[in-house]
Protein backbone atom coordinates (compact mmCIF):
# COMPACT_ATOMS: atom_id res chain seq x y z
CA UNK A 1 -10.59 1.70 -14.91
CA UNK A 2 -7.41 1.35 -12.47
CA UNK A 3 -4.88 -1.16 -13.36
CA UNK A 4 -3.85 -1.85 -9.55
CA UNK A 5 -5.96 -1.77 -6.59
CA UNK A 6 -4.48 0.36 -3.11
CA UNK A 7 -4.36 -1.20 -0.03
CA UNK A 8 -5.20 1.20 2.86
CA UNK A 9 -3.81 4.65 1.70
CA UNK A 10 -2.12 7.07 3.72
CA UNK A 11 0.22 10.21 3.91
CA UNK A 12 3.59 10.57 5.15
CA UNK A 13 3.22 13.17 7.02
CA UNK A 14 0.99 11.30 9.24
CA UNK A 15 2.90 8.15 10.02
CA UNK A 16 6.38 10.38 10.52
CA UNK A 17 5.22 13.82 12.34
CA UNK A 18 8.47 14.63 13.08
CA UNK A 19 9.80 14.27 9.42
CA UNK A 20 8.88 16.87 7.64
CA UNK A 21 7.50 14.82 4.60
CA UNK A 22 4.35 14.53 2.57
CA UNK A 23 3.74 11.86 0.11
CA UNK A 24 0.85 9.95 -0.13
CA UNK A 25 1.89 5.62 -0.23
CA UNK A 26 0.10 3.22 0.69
CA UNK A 27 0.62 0.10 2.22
CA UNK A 28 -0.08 -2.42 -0.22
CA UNK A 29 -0.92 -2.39 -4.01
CA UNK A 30 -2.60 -5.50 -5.68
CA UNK A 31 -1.75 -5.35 -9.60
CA UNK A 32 -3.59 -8.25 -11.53
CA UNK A 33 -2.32 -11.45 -9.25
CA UNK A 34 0.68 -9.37 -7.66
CA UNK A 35 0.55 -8.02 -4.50
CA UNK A 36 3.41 -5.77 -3.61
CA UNK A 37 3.75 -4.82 0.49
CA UNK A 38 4.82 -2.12 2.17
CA UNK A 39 8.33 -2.66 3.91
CA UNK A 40 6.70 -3.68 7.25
CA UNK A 41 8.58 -3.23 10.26
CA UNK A 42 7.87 -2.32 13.80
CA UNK A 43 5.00 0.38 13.36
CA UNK A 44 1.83 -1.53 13.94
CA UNK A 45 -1.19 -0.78 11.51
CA UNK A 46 -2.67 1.70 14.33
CA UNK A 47 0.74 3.42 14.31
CA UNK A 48 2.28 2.36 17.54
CA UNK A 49 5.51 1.11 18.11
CA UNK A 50 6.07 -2.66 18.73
CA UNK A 51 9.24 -4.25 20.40
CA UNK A 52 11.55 -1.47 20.83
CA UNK A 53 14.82 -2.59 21.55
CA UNK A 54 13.87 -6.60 20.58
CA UNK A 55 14.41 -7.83 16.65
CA UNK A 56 12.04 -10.58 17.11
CA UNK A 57 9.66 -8.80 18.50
CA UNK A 58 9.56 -6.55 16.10
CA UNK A 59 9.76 -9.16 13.37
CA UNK A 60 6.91 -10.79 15.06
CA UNK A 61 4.99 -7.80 14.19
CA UNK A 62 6.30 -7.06 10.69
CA UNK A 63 4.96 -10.95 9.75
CA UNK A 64 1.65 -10.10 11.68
CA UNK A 65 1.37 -6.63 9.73
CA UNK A 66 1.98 -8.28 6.13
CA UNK A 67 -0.16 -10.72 6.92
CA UNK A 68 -3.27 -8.86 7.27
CA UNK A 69 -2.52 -6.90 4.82
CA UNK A 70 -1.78 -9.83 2.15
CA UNK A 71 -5.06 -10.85 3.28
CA UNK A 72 -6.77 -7.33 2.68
CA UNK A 73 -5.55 -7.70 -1.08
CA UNK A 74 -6.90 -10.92 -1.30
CA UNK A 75 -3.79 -13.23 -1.44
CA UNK A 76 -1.57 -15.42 1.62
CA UNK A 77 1.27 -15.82 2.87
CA UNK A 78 1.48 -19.44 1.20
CA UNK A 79 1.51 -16.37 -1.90
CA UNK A 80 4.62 -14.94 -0.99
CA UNK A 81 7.56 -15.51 -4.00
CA UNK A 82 10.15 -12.71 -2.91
CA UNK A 83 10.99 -11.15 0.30
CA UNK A 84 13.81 -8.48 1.03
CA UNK A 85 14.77 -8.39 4.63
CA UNK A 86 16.39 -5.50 5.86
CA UNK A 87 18.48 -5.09 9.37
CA UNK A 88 20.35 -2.58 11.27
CA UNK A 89 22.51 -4.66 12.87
CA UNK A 90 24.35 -8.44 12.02
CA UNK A 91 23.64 -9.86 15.45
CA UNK A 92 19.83 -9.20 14.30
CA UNK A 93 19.99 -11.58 11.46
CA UNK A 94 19.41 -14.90 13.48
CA UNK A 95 16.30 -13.59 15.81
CA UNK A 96 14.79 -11.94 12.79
CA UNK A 97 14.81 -14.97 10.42
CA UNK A 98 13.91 -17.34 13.14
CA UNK A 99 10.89 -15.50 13.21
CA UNK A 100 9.98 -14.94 9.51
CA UNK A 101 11.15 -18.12 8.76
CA UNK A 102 8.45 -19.53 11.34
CA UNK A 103 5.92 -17.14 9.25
CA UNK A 104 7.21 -18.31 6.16
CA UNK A 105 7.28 -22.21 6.59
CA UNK A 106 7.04 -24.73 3.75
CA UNK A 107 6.56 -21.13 1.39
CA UNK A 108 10.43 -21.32 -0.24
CA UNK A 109 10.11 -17.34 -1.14
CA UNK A 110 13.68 -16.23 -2.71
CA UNK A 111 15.25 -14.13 -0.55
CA UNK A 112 17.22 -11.26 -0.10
CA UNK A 113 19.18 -9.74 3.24
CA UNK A 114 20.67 -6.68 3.55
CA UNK A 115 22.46 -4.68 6.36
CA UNK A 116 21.73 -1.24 6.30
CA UNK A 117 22.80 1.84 8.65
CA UNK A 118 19.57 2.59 9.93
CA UNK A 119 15.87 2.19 8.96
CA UNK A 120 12.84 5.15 8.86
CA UNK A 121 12.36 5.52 12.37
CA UNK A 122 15.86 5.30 14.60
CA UNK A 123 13.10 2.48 17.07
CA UNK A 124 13.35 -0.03 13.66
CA UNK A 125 15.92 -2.49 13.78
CA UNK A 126 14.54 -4.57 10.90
CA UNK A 127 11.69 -4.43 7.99
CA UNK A 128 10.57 -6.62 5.66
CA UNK A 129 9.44 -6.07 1.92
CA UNK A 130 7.32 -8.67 0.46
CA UNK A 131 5.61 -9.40 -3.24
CA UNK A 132 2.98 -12.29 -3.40
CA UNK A 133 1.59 -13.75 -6.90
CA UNK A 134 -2.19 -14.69 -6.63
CA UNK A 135 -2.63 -18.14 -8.17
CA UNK A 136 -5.28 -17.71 -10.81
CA UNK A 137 -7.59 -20.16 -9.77
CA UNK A 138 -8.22 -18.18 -6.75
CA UNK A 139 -8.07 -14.68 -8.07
C-alpha cells in the first residue's frame, strides 16, 4: 500500500524539451494530511506560458495553478501552513506578494522569500512552493 498519493505525474523531459533532462516528478504529493506542491510558477497546467515579462501575472497564475492542484489532493488554500516564494528580481517582490497575499488572505502561512539568479525557464520571474496540512476532520 503507498504511503503518499501523486498528484498528476509527469516527466521532465516533457515540460523542458530543450533541457536535456529526464526525471519523472510530479506536481503534487498528498502524504497522510500533508500536501506538498510543486514550485508553481508561470507554466500553466497545459504547459503554456503565462505573463511573460509581468510578475503578477505570473503570480496570478502560480496561485491559480496551486490552487487546483491543492484541490486535486483534496485540501485548500485555507490549508496552506508554509510557503517559499522565490523571485528573480527585488523590484518583483511587491507585485508578487500583492498577489499571493490576495490568494492567501486571512490564511497566516509562515513564509519564506528568497532572491535567486534565475528560475527553470529564463520566461519565470517568480515561483511559489507551498505545503498544506489537511485538518483531520475533513480528511
Amino acid at each position: 500500500m503507498p504511503t503518499h498519493t501523486r498528484i498528476r505525474p509527469f516527466n521532465t523531459k516533457e515540460a523542458y524539451p530543450e533541457q536535456n533532462l529526464d526525471n519523472d516528478v510530479c506536481m503534487a504529493v498528498r502524504a497522510g494530511n500533508t500536501v506538498y506542491v510543486r514550485g508553481q510558477t508561470a507554466m500553466a497546467l497545459d504547459g503554456s506560458i503565462v505573463g511573460i515579462g509581468d510578475a503578477a501575472a505570473q503570480s496570478e497564475n502560480a496561485m491559480s495553478c496551486a490552487k487546483i492542484l491543492l484541490e486535486e489532493a483534496g485540501a485548500k488554500l485555507e490549508d496552506v501552513v508554509k510557503i517559499v516564494i522565490y523571485i528573480t528580481d527585488r523590484a518583483y517582490r511587491e507585485p508578487v506578494y500583492r498577489v499571493v497575499g490576495k490568494w492567501l488572505k486571512g490564511v497566516y502561512p509562515v513564509s519564506t522569500g528568497i532572491i535567486v539568479q534565475g528560475l527553470a525557464k529564463p520566461e519565470y520571474l517568480m515561483e511559489i512552493d507551498i505545503i498544506a496540512e489537511i485538518p483531520a476532520e475533513r480528511a
